[in-house]
Protein backbone atom coordinates (compact mmCIF):
# COMPACT_ATOMS: atom_id res chain seq x y z
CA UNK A 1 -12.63 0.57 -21.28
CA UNK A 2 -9.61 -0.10 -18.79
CA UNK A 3 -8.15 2.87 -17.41
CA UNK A 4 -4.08 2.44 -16.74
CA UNK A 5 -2.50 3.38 -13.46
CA UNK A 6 -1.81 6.65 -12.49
CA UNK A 7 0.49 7.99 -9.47
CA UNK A 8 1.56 10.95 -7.47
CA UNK A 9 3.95 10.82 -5.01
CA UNK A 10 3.78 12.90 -1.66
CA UNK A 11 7.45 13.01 0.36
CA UNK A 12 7.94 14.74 3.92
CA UNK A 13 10.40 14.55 6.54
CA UNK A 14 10.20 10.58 7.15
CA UNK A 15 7.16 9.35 5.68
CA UNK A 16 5.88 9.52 1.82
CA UNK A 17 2.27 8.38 0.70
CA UNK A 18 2.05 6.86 -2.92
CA UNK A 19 -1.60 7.49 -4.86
CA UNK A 20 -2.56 5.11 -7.08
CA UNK A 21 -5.22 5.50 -9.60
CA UNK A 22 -7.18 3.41 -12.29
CA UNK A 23 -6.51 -0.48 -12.76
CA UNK A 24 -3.29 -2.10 -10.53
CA UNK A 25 -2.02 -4.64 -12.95
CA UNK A 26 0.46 -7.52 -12.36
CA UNK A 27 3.15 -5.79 -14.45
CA UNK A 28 3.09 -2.54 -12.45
CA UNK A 29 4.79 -4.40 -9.71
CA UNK A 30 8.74 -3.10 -11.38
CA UNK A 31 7.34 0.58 -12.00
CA UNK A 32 5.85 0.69 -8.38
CA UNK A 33 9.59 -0.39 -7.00
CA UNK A 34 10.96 1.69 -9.12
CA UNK A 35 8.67 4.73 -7.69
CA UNK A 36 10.22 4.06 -4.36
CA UNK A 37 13.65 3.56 -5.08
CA UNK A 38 13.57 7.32 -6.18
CA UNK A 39 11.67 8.44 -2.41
CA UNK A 40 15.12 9.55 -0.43
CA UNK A 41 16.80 7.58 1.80
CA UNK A 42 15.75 9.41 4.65
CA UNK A 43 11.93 7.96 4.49
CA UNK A 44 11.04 4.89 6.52
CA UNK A 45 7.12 4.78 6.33
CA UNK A 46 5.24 4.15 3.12
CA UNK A 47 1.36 4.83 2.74
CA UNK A 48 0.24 3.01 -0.33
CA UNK A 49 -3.16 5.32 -0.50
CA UNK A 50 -5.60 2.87 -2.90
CA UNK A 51 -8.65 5.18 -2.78
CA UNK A 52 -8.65 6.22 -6.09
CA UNK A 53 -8.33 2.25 -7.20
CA UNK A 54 -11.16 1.57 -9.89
CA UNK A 55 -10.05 -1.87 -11.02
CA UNK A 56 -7.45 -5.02 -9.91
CA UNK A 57 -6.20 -7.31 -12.92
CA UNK A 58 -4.50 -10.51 -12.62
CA UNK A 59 -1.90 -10.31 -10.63
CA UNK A 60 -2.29 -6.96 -8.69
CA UNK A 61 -2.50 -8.59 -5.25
CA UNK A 62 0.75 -9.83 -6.50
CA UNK A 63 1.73 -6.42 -7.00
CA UNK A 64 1.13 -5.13 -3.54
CA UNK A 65 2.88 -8.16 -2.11
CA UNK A 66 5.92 -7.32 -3.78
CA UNK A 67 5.76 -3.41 -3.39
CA UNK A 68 5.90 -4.38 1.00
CA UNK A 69 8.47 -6.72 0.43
CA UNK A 70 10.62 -4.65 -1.48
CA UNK A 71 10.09 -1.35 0.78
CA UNK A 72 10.66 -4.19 3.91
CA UNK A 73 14.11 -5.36 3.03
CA UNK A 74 15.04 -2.16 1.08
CA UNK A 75 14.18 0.27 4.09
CA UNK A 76 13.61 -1.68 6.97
CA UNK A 77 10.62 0.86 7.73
CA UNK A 78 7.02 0.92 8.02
CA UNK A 79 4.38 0.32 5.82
CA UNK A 80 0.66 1.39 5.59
CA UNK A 81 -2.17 0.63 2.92
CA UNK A 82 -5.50 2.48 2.42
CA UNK A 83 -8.16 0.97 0.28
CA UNK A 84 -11.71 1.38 -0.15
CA UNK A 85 -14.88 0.20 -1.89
CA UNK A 86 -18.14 1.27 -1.03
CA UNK A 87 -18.99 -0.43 2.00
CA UNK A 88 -15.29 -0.27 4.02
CA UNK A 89 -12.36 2.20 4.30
CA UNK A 90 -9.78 0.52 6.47
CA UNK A 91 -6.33 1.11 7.37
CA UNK A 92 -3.87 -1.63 7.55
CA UNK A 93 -0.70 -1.02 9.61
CA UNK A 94 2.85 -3.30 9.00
CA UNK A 95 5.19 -2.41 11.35
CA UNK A 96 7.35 -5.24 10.85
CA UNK A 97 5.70 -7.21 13.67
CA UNK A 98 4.75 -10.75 13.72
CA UNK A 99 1.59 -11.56 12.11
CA UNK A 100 -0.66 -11.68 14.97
CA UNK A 101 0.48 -8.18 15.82
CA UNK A 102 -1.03 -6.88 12.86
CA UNK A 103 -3.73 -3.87 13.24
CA UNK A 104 -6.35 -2.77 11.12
CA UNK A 105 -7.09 0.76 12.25
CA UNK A 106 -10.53 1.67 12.40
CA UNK A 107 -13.63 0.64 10.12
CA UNK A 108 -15.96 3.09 9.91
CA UNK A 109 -15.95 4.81 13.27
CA UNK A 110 -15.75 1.80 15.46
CA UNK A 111 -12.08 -0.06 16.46
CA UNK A 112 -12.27 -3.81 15.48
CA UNK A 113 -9.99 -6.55 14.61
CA UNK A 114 -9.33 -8.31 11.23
CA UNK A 115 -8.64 -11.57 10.57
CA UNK A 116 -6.90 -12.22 7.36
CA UNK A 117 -3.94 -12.99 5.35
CA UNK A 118 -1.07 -10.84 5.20
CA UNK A 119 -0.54 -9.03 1.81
């Protein structure tokens, strides 16, 4: 059985988080944008909190992808992604830096860098 995606949206000051739960889908990538285009104007930082993340279909790396771009050019703020499985919580960190500037917070308790391709 494949559970849909769920959201709730948490807004303060400058910063809002967006949970996501169930299956990420290619075709969620218009509802996501249209999630943030409601967030006020005031925000700059996203947190795109995938914890709650029990399956990715076809296309919802795509998804993501287009959910950074779009808060990129349409705020020109910060963006941050949580995800999980059982063997890694990490935090990835976009603050609009080159690519080699990138930071993956912390996995597990220790600081380490991640080698990867940008989302």
């Amino acid at each position: 059985m494949t559970t849909g995606l769920q959201h709730s949206l948490e807004v303060s000051d400058g910063s809002a988080t967006l949970y996501l739960a169930g299956t990420i889908a290619g075709a969620d990538a218009f509802k996501l944008r249209g999630l943030c285009r409601d967030i006020p104007e005031r925000v700059r930082t996203l947190r795109l909190d995938l914890h709650a993340v029990t399956k990715l279909d076809d296309g919802a790396m795509s998804t993501i992808r287009s959910l950074v771009r779009y808060w990129r050019e349409s705020r020109g703020g910060g963006f941050r992604l949580s995800f999980a499985s059982e063997h890694l919580v990490a935090t990835c960190v976009d603050t609009g830096a080159c690519a080699s500037e990138r930071v993956i917070d912390r996995i597990g308790e220790r600081k380490a860098a991640l080698t990867g391709m940008f989302l």
